[in-house]
PDB file of N, CA and C in Angstrom:
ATOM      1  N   UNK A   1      81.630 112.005 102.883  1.00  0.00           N
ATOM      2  CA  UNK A   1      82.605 110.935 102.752  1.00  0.00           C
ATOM      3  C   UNK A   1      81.881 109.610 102.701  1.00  0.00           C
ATOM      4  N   UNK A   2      82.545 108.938 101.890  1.00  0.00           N
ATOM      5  CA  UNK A   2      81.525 107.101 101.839  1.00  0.00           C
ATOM      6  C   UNK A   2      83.208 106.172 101.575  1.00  0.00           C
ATOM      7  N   UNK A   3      82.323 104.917 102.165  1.00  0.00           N
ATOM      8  CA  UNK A   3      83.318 103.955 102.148  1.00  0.00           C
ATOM      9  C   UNK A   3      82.486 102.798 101.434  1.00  0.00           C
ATOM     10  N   UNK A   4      83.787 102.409 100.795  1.00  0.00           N
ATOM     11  CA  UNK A   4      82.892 100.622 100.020  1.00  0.00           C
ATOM     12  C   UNK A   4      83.536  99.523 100.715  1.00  0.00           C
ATOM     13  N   UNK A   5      82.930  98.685 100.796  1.00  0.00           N
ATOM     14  CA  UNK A   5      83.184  97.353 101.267  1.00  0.00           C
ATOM     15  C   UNK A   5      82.812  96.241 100.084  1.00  0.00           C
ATOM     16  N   UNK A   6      83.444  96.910  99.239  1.00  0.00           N
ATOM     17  CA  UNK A   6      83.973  95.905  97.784  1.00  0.00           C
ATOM     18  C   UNK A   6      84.973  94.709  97.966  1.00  0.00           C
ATOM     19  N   UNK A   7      85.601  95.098  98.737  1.00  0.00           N
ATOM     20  CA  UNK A   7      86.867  94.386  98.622  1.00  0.00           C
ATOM     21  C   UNK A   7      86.607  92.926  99.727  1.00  0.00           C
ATOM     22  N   UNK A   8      85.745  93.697 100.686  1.00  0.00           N
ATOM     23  CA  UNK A   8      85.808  92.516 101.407  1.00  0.00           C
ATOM     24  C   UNK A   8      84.612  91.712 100.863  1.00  0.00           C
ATOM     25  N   UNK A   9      83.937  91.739 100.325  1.00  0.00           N
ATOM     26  CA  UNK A   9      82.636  90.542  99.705  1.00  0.00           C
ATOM     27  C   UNK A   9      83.411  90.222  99.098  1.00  0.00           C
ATOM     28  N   UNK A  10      84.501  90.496  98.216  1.00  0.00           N
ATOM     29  CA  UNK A  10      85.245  90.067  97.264  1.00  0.00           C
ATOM     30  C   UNK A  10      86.061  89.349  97.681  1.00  0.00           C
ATOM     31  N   UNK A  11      87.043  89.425  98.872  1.00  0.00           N
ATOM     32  CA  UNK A  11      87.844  88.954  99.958  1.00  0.00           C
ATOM     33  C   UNK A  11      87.063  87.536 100.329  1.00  0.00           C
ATOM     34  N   UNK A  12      85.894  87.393 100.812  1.00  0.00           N
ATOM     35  CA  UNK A  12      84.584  86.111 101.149  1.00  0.00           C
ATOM     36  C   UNK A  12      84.550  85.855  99.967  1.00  0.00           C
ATOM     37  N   UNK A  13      83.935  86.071  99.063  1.00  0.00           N
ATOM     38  CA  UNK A  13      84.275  84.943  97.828  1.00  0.00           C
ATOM     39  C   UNK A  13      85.047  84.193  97.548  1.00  0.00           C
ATOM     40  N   UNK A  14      85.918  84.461  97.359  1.00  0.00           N
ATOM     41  CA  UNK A  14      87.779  84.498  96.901  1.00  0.00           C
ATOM     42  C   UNK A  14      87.858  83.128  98.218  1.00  0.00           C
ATOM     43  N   UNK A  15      87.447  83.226  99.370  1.00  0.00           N
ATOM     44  CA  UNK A  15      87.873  82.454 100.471  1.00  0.00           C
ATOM     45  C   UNK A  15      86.604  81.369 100.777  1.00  0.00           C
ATOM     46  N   UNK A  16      85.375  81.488  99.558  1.00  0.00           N
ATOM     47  CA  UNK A  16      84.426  80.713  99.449  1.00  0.00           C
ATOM     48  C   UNK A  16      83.251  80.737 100.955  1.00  0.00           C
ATOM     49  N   UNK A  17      83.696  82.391 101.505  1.00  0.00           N
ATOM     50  CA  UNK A  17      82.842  82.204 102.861  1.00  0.00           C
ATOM     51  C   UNK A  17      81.440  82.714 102.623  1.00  0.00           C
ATOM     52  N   UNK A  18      80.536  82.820 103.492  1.00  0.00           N
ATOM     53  CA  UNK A  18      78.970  83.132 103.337  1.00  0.00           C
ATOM     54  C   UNK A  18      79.258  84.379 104.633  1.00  0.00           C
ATOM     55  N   UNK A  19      78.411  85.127 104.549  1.00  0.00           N
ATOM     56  CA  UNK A  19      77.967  86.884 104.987  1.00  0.00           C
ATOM     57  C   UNK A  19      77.989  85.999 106.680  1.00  0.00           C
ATOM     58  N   UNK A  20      77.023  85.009 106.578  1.00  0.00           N
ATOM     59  CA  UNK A  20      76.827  84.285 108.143  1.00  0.00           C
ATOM     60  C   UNK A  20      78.025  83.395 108.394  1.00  0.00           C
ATOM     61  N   UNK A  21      79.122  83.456 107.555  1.00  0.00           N
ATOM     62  CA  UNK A  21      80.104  82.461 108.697  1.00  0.00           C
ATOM     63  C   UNK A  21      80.724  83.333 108.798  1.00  0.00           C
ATOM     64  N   UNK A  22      80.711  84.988 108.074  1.00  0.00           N
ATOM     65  CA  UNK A  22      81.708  85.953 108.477  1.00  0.00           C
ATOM     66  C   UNK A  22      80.785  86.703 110.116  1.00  0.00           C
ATOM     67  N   UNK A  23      80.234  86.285 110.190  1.00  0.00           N
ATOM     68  CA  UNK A  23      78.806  86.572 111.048  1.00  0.00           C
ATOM     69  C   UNK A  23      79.269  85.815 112.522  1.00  0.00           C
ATOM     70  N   UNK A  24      79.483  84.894 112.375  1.00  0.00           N
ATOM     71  CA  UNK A  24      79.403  83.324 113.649  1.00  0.00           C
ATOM     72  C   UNK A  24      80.689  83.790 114.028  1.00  0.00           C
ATOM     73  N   UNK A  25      81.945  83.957 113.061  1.00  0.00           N
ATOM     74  CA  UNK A  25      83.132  84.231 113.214  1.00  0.00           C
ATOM     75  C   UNK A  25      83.272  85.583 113.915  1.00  0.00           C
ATOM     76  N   UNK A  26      82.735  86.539 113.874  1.00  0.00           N
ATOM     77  CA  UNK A  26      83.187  87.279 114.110  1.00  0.00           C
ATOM     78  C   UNK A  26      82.244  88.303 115.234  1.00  0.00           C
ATOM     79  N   UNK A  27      81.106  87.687 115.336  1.00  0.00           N
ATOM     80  CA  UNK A  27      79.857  88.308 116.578  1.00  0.00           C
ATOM     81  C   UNK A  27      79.377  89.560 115.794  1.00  0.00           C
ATOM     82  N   UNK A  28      79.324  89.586 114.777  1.00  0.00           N
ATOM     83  CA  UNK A  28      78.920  90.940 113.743  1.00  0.00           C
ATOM     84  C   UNK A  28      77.428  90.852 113.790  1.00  0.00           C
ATOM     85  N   UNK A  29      76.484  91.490 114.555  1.00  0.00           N
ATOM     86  CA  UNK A  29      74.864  91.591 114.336  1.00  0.00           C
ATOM     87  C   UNK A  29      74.878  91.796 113.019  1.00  0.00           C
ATOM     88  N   UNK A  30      73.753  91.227 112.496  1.00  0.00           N
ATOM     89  CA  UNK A  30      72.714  91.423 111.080  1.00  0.00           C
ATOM     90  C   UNK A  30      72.658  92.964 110.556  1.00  0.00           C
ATOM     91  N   UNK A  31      72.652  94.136 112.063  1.00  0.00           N
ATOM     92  CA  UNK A  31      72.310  94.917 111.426  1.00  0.00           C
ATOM     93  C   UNK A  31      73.520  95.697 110.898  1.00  0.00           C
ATOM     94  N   UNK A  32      74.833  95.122 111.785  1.00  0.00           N
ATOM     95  CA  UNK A  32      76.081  95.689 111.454  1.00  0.00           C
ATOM     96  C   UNK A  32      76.056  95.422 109.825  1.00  0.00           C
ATOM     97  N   UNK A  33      75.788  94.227 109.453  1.00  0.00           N
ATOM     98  CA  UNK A  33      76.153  93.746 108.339  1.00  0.00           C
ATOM     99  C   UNK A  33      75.112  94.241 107.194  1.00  0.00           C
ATOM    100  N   UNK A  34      74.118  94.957 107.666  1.00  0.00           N
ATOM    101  CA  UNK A  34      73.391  95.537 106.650  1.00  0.00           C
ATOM    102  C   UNK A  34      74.078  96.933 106.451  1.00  0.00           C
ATOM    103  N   UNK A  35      74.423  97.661 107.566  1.00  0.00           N
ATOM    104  CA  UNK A  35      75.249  98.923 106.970  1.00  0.00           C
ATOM    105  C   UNK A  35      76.423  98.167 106.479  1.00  0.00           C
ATOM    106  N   UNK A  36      76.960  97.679 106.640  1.00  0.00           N
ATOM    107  CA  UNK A  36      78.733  97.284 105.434  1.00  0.00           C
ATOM    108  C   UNK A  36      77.982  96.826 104.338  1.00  0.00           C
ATOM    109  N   UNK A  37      76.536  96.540 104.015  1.00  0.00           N
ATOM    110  CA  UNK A  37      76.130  96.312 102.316  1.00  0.00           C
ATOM    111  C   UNK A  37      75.387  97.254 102.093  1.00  0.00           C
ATOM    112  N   UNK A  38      75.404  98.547 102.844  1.00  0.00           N
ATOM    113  CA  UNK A  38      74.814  99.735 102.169  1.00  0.00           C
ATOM    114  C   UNK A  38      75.718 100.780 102.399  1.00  0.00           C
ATOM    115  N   UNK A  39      77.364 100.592 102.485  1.00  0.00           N
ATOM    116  CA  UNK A  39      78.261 101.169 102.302  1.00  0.00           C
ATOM    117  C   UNK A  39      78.336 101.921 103.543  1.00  0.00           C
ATOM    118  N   UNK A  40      78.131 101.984 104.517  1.00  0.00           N
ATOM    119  CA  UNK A  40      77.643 102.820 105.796  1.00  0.00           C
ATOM    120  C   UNK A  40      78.735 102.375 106.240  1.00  0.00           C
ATOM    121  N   UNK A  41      78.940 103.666 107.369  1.00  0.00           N
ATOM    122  CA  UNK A  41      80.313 103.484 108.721  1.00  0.00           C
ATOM    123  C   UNK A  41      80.078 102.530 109.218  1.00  0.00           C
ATOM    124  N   UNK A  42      81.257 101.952 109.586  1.00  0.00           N
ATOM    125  CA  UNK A  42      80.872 101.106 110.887  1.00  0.00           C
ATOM    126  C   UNK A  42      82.254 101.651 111.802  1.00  0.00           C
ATOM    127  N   UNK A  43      81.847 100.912 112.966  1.00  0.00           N
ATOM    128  CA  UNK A  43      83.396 101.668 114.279  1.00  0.00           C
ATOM    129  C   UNK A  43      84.567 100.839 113.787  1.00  0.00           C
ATOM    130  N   UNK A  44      85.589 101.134 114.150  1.00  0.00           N
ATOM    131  CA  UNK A  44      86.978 100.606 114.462  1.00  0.00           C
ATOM    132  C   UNK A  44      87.071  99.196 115.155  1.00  0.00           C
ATOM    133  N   UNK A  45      85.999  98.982 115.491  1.00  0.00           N
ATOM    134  CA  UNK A  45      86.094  97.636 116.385  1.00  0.00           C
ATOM    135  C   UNK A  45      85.405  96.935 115.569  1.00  0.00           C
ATOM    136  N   UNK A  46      84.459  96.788 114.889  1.00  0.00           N
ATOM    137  CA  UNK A  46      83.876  96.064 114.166  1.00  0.00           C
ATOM    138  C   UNK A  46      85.024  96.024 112.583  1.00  0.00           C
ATOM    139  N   UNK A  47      85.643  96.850 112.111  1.00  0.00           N
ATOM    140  CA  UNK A  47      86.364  96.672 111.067  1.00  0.00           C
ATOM    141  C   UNK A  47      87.824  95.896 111.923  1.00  0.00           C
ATOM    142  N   UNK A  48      88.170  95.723 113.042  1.00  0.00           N
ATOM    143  CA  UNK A  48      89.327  95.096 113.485  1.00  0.00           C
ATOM    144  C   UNK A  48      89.082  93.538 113.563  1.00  0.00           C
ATOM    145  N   UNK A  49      87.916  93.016 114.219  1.00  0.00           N
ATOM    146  CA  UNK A  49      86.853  91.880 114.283  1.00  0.00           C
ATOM    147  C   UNK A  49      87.338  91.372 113.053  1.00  0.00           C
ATOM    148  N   UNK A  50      86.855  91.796 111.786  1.00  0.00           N
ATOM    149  CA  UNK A  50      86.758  91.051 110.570  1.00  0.00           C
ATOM    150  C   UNK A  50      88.556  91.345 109.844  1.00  0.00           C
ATOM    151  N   UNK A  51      88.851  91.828 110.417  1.00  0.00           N
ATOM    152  CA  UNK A  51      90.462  91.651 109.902  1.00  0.00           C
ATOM    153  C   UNK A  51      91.318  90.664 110.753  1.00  0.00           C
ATOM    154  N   UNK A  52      91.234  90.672 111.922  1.00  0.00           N
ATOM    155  CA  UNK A  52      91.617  89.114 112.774  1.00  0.00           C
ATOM    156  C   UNK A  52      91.057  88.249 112.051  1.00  0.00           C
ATOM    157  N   UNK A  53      89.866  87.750 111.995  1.00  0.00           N
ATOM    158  CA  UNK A  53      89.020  86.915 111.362  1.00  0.00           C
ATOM    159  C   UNK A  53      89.837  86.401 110.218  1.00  0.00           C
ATOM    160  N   UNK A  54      89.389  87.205 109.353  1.00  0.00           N
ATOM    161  CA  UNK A  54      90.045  87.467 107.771  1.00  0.00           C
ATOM    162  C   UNK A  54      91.931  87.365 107.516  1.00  0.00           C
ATOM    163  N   UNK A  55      92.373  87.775 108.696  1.00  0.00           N
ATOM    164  CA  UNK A  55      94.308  87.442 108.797  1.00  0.00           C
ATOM    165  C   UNK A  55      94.289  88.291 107.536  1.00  0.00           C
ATOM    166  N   UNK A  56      93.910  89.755 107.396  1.00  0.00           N
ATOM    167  CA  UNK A  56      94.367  90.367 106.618  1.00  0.00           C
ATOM    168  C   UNK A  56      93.928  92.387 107.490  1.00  0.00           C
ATOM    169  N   UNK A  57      94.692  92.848 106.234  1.00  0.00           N
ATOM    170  CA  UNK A  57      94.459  94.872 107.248  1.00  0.00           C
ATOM    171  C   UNK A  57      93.499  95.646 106.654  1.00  0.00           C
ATOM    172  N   UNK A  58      93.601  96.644 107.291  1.00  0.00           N
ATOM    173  CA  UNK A  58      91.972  97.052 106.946  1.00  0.00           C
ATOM    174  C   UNK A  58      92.176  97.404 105.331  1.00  0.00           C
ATOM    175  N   UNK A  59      92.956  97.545 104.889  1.00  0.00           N
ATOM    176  CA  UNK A  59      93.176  98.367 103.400  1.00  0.00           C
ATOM    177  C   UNK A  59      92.231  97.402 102.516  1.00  0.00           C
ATOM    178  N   UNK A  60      92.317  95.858 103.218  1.00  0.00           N
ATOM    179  CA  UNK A  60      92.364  94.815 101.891  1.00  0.00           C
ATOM    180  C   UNK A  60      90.673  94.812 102.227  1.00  0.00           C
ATOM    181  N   UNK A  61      90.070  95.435 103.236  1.00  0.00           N
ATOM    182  CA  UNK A  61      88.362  95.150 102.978  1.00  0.00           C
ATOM    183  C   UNK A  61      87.554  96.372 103.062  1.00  0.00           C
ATOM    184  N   UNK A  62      88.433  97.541 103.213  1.00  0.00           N
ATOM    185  CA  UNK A  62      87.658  98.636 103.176  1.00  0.00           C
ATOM    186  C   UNK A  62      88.353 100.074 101.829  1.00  0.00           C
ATOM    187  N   UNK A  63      87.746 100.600 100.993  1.00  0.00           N
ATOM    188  CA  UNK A  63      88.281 101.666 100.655  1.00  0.00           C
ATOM    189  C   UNK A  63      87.403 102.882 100.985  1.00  0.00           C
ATOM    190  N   UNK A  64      88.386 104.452 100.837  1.00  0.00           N
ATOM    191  CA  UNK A  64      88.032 105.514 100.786  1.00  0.00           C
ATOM    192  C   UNK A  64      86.970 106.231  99.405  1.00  0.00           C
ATOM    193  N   UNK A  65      85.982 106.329  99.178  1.00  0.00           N
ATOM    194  CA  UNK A  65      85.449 106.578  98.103  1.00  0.00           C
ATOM    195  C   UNK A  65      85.360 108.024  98.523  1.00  0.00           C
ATOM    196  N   UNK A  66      86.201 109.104  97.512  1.00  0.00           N
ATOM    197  CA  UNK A  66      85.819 110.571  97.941  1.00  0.00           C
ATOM    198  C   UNK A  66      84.517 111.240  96.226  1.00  0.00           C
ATOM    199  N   UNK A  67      83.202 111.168  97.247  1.00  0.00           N
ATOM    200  CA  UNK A  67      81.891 111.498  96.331  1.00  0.00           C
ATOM    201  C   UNK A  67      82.427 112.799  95.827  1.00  0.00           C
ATOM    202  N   UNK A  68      83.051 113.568  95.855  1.00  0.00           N
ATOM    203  CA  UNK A  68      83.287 114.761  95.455  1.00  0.00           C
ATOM    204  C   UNK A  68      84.022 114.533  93.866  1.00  0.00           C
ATOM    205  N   UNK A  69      84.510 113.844  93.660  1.00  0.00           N
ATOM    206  CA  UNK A  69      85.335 113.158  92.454  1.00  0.00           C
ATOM    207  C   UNK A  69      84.744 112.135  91.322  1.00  0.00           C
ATOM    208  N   UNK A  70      83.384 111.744  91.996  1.00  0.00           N
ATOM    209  CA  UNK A  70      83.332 110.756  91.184  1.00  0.00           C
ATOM    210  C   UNK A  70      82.595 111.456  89.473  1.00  0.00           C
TER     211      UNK A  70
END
């Protein structure tokens, strides 16, 4: 199973933010933020963090990619 985090770099653009003010905002370590740009899990608490942050749900920064399909 893999997940993309397309939506939310796309989501920070769109809202003109940088990786580090989603960073300051939200107490997300560097290394958290290197697995969400190499498509990697992260916990439930770290995807809730950036949806307070963000005033949006998890749908709008994370999708389901099923590798079996592509």
């Amino acid at each position: 199973m893999a997940f993309s985090y397309n939506k939310l770099w796309k989501l920070l653009i769109d809202r003109k933010m940088l990786k580090k003010d989603l960073m300051a905002e939200t107490g997300i370590t560097s290394t958290t933020m290197a697995k969400l740009g190499k498509d990697l899990p992260v916990s439930m608490d770290i995807l809730a963090r950036i949806c307070k942050a963000l005033k949006c749900n998890i749908g709008d920064i994370v999708d389901y990619v099923d590798e079996d399909n592509k």
